[in-house]
PDB file of N, CA and C in Angstrom:
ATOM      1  N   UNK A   1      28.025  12.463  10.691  1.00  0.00           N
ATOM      2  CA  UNK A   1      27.048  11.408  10.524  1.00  0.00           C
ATOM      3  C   UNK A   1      25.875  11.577  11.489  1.00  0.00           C
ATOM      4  N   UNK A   2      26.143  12.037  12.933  1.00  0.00           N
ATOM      5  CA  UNK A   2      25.327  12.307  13.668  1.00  0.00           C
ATOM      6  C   UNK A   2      24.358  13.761  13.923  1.00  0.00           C
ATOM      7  N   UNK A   3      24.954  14.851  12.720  1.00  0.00           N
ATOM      8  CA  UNK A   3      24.315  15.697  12.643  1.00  0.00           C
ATOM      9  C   UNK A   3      24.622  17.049  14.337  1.00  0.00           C
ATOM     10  N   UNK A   4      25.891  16.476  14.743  1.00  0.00           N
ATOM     11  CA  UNK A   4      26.316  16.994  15.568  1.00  0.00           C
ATOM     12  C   UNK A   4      26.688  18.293  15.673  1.00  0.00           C
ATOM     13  N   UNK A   5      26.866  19.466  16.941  1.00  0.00           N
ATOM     14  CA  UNK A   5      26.970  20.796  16.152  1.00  0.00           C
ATOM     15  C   UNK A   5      28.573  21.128  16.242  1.00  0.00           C
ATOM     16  N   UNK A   6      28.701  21.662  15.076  1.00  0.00           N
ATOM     17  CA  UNK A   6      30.286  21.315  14.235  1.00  0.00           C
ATOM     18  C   UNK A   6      30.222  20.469  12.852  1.00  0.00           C
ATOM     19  N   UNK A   7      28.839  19.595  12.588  1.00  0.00           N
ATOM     20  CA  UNK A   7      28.865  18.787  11.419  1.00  0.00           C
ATOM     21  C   UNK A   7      29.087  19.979  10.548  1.00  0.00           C
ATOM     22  N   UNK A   8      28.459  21.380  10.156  1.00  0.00           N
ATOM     23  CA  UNK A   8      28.751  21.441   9.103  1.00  0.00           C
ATOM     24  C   UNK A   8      30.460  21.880   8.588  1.00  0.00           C
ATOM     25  N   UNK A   9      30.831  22.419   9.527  1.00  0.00           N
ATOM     26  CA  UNK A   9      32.535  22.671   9.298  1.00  0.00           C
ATOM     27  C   UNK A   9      33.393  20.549   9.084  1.00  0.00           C
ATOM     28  N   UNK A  10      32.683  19.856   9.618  1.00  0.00           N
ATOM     29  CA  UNK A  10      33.368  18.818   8.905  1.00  0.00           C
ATOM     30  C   UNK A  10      33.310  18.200   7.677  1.00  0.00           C
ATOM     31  N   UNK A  11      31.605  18.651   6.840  1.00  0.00           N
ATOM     32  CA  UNK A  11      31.013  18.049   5.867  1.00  0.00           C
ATOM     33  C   UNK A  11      31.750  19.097   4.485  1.00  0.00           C
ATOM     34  N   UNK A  12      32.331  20.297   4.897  1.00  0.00           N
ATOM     35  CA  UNK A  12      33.007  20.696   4.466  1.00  0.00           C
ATOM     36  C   UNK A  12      34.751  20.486   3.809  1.00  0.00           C
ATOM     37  N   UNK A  13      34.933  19.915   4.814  1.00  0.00           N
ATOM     38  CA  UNK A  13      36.328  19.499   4.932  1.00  0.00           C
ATOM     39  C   UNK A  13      36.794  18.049   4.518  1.00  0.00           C
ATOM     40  N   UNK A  14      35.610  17.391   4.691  1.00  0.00           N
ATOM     41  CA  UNK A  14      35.776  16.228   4.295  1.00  0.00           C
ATOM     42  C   UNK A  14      35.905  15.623   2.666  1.00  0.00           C
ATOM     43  N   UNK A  15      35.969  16.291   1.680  1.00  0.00           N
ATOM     44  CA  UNK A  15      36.457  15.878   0.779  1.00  0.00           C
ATOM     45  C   UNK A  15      38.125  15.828   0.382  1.00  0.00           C
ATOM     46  N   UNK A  16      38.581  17.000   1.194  1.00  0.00           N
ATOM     47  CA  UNK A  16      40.160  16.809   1.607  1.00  0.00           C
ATOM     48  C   UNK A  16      40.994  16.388   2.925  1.00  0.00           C
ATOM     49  N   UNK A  17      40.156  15.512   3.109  1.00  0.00           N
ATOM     50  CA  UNK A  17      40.524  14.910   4.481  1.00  0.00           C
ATOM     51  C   UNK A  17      41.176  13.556   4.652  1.00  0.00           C
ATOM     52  N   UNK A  18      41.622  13.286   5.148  1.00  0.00           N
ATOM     53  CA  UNK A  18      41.867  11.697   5.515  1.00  0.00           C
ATOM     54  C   UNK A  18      42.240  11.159   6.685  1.00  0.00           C
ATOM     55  N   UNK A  19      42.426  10.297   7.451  1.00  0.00           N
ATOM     56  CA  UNK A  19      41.661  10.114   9.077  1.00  0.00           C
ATOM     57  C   UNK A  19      42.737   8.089   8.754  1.00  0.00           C
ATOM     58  N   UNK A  20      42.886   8.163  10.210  1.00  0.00           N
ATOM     59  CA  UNK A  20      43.602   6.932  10.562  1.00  0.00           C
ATOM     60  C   UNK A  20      42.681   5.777  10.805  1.00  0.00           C
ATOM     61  N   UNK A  21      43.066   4.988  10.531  1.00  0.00           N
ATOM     62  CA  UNK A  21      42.278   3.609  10.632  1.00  0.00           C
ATOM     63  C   UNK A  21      41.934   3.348  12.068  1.00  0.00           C
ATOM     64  N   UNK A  22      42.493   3.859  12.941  1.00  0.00           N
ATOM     65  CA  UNK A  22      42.013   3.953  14.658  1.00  0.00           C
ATOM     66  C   UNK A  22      40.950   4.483  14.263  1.00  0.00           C
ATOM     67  N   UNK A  23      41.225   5.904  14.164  1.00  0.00           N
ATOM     68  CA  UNK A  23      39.934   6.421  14.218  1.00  0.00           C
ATOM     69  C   UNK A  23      38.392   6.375  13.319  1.00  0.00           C
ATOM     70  N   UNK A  24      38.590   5.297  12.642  1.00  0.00           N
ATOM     71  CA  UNK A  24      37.697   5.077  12.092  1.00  0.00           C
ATOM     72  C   UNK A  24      36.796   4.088  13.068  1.00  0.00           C
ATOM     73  N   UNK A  25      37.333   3.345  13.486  1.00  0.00           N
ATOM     74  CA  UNK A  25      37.293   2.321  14.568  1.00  0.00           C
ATOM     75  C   UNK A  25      36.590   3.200  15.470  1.00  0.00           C
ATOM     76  N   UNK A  26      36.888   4.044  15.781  1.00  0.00           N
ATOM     77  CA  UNK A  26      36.207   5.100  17.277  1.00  0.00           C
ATOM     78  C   UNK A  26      35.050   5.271  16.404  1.00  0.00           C
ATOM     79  N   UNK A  27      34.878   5.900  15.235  1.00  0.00           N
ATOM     80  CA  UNK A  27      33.630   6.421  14.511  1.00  0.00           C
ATOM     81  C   UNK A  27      32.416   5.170  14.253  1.00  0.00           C
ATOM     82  N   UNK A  28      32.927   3.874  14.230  1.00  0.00           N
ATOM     83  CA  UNK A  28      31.978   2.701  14.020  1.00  0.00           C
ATOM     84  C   UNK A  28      31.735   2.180  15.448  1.00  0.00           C
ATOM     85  N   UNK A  29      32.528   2.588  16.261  1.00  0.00           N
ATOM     86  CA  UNK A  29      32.008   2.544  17.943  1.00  0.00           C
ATOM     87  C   UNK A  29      30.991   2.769  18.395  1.00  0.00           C
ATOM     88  N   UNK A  30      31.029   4.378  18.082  1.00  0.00           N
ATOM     89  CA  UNK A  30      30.421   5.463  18.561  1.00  0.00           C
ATOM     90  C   UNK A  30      28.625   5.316  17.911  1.00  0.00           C
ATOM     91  N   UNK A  31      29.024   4.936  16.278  1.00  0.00           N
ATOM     92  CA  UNK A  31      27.435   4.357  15.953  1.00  0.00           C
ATOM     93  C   UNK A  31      27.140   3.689  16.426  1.00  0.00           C
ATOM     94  N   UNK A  32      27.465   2.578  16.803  1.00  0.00           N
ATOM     95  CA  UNK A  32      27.192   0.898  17.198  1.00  0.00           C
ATOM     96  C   UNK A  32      26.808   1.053  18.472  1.00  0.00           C
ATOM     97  N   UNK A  33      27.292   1.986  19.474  1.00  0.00           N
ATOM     98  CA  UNK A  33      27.142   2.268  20.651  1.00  0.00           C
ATOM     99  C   UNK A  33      25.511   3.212  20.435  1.00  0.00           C
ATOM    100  N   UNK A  34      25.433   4.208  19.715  1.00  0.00           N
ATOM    101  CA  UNK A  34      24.216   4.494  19.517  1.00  0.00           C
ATOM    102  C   UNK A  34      23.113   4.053  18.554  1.00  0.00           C
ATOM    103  N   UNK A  35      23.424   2.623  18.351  1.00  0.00           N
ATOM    104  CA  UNK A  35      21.954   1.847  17.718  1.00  0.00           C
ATOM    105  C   UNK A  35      21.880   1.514  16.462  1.00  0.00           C
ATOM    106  N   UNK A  36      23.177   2.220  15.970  1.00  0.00           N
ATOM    107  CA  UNK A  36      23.523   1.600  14.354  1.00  0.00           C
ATOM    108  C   UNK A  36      23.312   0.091  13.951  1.00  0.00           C
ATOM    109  N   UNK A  37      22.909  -0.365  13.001  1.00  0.00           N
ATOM    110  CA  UNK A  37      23.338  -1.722  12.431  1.00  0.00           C
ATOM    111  C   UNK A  37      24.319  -1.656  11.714  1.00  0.00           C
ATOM    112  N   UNK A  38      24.639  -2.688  11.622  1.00  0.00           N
ATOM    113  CA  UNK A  38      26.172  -3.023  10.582  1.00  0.00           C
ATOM    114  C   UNK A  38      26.260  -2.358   9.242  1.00  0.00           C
ATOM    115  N   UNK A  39      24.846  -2.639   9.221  1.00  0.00           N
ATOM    116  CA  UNK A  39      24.002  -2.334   7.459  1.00  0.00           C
ATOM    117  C   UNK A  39      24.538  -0.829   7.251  1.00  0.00           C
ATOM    118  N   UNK A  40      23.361  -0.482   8.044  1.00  0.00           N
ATOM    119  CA  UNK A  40      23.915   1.029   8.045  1.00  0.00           C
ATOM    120  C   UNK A  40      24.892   2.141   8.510  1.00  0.00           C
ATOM    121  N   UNK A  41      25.765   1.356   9.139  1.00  0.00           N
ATOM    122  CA  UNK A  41      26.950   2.260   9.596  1.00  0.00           C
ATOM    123  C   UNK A  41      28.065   1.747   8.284  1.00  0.00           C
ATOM    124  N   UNK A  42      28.050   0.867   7.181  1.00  0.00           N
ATOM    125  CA  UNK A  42      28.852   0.484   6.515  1.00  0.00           C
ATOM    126  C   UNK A  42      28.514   1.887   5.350  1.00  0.00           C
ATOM    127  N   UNK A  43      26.901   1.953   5.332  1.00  0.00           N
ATOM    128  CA  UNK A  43      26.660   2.744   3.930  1.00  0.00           C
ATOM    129  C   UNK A  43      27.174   3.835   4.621  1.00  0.00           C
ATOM    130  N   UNK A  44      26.813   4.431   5.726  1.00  0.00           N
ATOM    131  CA  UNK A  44      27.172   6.019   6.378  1.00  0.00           C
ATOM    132  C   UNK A  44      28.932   5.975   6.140  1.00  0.00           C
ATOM    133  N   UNK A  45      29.435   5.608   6.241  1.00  0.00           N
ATOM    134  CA  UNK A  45      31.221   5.147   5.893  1.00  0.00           C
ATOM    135  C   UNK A  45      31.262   5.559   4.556  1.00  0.00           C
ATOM    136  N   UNK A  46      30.618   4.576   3.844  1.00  0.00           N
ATOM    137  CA  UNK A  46      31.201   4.186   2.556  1.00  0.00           C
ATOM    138  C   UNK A  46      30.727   5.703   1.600  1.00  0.00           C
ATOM    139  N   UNK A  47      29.806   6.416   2.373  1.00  0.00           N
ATOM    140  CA  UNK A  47      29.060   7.322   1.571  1.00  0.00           C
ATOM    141  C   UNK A  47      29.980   8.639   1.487  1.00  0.00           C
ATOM    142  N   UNK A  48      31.337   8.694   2.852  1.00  0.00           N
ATOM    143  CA  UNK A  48      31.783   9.700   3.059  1.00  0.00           C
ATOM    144  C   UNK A  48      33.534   9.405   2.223  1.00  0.00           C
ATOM    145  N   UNK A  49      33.452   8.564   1.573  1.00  0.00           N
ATOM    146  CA  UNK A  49      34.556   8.388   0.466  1.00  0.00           C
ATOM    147  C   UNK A  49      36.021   8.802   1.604  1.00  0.00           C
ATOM    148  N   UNK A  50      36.140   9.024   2.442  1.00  0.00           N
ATOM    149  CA  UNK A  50      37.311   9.197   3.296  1.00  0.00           C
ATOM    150  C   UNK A  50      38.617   8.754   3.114  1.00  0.00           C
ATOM    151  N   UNK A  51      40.036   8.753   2.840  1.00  0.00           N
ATOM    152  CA  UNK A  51      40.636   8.161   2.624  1.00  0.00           C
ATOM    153  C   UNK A  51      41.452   7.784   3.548  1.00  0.00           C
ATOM    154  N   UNK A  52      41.511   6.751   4.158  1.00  0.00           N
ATOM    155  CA  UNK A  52      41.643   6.012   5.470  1.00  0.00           C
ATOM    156  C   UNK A  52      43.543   5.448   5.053  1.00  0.00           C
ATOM    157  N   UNK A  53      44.758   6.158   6.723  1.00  0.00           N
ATOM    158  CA  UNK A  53      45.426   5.611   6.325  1.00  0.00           C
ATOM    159  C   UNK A  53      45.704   4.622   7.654  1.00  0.00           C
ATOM    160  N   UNK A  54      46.548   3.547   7.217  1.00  0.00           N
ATOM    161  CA  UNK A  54      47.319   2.449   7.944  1.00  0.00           C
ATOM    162  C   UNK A  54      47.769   3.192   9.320  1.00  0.00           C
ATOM    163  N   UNK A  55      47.253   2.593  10.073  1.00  0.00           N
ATOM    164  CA  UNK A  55      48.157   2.822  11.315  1.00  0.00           C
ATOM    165  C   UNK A  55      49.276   2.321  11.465  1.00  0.00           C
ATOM    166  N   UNK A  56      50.565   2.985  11.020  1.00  0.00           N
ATOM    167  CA  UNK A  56      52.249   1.845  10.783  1.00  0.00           C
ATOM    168  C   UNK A  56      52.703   2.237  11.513  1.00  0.00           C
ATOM    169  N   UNK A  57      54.139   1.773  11.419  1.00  0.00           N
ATOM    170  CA  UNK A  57      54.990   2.029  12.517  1.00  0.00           C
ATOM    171  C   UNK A  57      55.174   3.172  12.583  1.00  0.00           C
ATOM    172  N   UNK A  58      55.335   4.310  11.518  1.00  0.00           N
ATOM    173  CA  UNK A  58      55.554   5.509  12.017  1.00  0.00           C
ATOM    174  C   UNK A  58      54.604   7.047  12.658  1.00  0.00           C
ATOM    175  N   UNK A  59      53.028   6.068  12.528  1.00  0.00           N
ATOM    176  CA  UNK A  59      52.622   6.596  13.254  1.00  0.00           C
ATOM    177  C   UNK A  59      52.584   6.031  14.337  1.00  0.00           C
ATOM    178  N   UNK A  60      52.511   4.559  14.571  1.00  0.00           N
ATOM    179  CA  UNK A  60      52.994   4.475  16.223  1.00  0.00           C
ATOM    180  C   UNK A  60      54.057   5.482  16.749  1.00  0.00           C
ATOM    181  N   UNK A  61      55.201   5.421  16.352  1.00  0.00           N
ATOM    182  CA  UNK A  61      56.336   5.996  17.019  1.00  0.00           C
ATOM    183  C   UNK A  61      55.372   6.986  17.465  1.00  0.00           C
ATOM    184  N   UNK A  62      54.930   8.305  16.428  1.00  0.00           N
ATOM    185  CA  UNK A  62      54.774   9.307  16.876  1.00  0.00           C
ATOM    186  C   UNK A  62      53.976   9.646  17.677  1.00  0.00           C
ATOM    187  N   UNK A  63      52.494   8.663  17.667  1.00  0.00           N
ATOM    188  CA  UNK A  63      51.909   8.965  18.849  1.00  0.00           C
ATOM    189  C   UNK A  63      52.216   8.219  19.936  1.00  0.00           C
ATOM    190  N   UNK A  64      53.221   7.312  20.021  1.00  0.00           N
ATOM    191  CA  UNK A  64      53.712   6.943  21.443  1.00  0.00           C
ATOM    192  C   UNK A  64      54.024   7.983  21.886  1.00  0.00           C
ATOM    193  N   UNK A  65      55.390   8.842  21.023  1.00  0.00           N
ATOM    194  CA  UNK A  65      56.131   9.532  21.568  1.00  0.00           C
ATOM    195  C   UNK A  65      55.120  10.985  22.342  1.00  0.00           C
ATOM    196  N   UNK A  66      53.836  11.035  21.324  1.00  0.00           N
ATOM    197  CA  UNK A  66      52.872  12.201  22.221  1.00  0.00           C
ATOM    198  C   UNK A  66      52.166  11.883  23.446  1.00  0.00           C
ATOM    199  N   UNK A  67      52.604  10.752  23.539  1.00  0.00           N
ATOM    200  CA  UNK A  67      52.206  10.519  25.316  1.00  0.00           C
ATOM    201  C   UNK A  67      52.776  11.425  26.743  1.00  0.00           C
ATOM    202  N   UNK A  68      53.796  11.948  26.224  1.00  0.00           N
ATOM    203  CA  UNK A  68      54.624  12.251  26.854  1.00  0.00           C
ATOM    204  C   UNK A  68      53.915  13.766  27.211  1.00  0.00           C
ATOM    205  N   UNK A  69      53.908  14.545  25.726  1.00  0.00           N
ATOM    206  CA  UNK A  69      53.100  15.930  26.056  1.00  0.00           C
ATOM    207  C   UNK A  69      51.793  16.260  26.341  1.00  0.00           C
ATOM    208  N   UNK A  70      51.084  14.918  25.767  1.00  0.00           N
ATOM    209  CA  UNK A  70      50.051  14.892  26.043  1.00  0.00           C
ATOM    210  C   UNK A  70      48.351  14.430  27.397  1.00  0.00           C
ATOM    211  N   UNK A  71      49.687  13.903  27.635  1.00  0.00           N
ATOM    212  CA  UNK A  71      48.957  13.087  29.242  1.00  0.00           C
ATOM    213  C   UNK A  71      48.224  14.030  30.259  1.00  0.00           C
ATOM    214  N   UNK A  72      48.955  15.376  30.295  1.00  0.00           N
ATOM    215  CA  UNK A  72      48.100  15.566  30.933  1.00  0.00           C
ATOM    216  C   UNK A  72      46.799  16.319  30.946  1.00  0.00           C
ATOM    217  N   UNK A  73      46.221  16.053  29.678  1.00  0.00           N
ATOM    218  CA  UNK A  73      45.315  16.217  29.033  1.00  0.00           C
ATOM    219  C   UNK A  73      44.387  14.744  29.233  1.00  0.00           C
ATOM    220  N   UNK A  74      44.941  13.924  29.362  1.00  0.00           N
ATOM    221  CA  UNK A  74      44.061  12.898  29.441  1.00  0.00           C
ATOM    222  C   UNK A  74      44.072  12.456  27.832  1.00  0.00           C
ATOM    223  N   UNK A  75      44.541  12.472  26.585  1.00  0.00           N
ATOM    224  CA  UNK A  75      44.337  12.075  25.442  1.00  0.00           C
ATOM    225  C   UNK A  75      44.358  10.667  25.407  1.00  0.00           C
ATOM    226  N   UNK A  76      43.213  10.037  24.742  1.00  0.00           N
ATOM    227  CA  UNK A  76      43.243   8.651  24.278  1.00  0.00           C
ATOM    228  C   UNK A  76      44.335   8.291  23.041  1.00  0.00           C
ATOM    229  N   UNK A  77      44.288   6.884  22.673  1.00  0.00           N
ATOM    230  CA  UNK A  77      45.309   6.440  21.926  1.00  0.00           C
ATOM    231  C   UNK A  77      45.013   6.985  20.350  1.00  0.00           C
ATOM    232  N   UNK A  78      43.803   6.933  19.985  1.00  0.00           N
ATOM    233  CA  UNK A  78      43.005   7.522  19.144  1.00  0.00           C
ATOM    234  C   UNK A  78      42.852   8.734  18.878  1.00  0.00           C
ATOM    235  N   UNK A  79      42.962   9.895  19.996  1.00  0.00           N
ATOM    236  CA  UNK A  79      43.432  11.276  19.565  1.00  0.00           C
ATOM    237  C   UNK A  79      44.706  11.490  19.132  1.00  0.00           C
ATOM    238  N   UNK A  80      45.563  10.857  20.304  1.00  0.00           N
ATOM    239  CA  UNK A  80      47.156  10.723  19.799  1.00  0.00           C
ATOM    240  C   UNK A  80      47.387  10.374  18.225  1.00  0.00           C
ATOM    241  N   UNK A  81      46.645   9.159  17.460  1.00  0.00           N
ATOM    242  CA  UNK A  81      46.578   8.840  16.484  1.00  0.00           C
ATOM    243  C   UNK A  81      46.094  10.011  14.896  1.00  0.00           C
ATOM    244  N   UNK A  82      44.894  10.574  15.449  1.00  0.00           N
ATOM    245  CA  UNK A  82      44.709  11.551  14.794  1.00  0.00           C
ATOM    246  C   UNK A  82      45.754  12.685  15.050  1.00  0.00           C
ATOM    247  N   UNK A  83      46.662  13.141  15.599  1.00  0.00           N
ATOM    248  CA  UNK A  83      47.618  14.365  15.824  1.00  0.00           C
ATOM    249  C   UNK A  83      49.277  13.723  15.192  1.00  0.00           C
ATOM    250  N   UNK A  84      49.115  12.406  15.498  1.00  0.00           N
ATOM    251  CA  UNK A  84      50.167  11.848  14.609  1.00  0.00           C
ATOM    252  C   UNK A  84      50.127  12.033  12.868  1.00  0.00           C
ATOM    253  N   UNK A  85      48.908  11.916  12.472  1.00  0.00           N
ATOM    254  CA  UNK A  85      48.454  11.717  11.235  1.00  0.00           C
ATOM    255  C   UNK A  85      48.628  13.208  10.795  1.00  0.00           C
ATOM    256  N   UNK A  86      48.178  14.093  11.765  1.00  0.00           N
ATOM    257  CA  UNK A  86      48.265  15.438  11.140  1.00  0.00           C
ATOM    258  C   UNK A  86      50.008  15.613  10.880  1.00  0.00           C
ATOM    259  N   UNK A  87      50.524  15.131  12.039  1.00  0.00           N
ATOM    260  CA  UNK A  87      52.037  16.112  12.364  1.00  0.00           C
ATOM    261  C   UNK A  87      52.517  15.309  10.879  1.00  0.00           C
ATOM    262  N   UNK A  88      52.436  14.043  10.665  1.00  0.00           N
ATOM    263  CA  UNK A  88      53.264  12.991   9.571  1.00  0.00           C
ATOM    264  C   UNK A  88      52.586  13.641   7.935  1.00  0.00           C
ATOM    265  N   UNK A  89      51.276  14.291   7.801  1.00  0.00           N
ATOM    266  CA  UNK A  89      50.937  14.632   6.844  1.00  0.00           C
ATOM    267  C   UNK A  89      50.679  15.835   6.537  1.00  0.00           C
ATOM    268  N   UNK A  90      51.457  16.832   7.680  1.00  0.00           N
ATOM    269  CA  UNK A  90      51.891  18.480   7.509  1.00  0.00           C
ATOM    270  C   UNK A  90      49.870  18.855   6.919  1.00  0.00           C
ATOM    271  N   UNK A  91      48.979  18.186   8.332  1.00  0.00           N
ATOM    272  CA  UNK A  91      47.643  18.691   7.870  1.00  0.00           C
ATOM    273  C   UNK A  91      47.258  19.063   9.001  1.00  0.00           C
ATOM    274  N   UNK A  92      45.985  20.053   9.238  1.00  0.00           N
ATOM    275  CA  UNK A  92      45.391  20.328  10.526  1.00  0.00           C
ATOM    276  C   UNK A  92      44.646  19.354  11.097  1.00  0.00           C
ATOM    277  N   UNK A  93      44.637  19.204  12.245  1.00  0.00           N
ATOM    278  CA  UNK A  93      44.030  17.931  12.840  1.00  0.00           C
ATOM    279  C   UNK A  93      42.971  18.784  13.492  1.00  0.00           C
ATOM    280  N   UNK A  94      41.697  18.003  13.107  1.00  0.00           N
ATOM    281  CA  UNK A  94      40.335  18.380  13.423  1.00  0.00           C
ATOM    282  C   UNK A  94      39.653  18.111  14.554  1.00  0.00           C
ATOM    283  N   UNK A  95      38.788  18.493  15.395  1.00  0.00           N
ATOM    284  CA  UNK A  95      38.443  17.982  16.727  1.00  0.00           C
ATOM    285  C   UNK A  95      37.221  18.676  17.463  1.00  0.00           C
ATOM    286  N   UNK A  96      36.018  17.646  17.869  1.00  0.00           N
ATOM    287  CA  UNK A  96      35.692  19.038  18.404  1.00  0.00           C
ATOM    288  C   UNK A  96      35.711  18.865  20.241  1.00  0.00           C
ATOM    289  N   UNK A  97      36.651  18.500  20.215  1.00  0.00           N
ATOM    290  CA  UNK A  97      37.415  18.548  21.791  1.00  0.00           C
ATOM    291  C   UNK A  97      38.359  19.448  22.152  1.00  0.00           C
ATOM    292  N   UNK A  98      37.302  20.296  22.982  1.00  0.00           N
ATOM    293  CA  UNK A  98      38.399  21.439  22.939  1.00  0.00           C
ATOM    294  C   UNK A  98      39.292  21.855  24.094  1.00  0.00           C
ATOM    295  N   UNK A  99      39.446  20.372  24.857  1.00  0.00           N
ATOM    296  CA  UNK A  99      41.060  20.433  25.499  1.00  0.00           C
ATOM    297  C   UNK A  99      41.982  20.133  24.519  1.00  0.00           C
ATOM    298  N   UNK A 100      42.107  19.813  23.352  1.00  0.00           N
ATOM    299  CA  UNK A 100      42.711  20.124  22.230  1.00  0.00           C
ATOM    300  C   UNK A 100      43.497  21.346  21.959  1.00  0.00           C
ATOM    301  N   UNK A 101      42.833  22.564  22.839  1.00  0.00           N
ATOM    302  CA  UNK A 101      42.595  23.730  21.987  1.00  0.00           C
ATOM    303  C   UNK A 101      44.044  24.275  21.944  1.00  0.00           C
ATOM    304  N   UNK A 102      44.645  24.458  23.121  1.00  0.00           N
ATOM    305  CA  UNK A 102      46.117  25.058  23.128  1.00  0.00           C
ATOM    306  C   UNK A 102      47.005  24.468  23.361  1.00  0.00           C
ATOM    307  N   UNK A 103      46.918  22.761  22.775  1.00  0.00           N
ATOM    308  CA  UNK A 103      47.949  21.410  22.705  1.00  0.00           C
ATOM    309  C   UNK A 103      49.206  22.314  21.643  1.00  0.00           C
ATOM    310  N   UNK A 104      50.516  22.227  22.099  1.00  0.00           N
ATOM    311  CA  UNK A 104      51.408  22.392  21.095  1.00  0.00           C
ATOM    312  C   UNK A 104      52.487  20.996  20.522  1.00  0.00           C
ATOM    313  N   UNK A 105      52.050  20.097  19.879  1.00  0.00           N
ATOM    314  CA  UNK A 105      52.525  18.985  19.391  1.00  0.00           C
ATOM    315  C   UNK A 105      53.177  18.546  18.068  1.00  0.00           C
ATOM    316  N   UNK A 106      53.049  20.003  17.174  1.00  0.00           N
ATOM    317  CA  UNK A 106      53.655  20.078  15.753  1.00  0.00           C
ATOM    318  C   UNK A 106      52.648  20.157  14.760  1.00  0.00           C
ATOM    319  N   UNK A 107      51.648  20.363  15.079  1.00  0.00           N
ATOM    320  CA  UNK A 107      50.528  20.608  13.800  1.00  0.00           C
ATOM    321  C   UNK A 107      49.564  21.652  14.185  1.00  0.00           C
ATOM    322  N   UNK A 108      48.918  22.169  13.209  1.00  0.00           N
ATOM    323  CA  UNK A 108      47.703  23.193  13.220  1.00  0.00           C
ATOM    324  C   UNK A 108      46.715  22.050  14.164  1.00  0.00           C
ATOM    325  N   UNK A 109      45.734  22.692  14.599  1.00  0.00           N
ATOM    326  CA  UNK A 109      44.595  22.418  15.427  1.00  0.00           C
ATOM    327  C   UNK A 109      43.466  23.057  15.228  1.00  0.00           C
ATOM    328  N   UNK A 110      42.560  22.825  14.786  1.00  0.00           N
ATOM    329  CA  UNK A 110      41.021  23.415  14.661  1.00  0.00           C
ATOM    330  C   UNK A 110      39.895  22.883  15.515  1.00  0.00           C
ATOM    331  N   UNK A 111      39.276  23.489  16.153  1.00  0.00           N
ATOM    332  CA  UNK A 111      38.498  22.948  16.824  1.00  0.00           C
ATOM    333  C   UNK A 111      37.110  23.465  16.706  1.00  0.00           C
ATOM    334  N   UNK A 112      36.013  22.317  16.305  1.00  0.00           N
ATOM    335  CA  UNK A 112      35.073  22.964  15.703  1.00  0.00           C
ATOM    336  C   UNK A 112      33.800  23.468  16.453  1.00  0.00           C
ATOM    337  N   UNK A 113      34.252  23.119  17.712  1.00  0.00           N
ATOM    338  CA  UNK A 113      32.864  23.049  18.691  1.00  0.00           C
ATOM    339  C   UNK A 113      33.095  24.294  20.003  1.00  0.00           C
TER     340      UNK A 113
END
């Protein structure tokens, strides 16, 4: 959305993608924090058809339980969330944070930056 470098490896990917309801939350932050209106961070969303899942109990469990490997990395609840989503939906979890890079937590890792 921000035209960031790595957008085009996500604008790619994003028609087979799907992303946790946390992290969608981080993505309407992150506009709002840089000057978005409501208006338009709803159309920038709505335009990227994403298919957004529930944060449930079993991805809690799992990213509780990545607290453990992951800490000392410093990972937020929201990365944890996205690596849960990958490990629970056998998908690569995308990022362009690349203390990410040689996390071993049960899923592929790509890192685009």
């Amino acid at each position: 959305m921000l035209q960031e470098p790595g957008a085009d490896r996500v604008h790619a990917l994003v028609d087979k993608s799907v992303i946790c309801a946390v992290n969608v939350t981080e993505v309407i932050s992150k506009l709002t924090d840089k000057g978005y209106d409501e208006v338009d961070v709803r159309q920038q969303y709505e335009n990227l058809s994403l298919e957004v899942v529930s944060f449930d109990q079993h991805l809690a469990l799992v990213a509780g339980h990545l607290r453990a490997s992951t800490r000392h990395k410093g990972l937020s609840l929201g990365d944890r969330a996205c690596l849960a989503l990958a490990i629970l939906t056998e998908r690569t979890a995308v990022t362009a944070d690349r203390k990410w890079a040689d996390l071993d937590v049960g899923c592929k890792i790509e890192v685009i930056r």
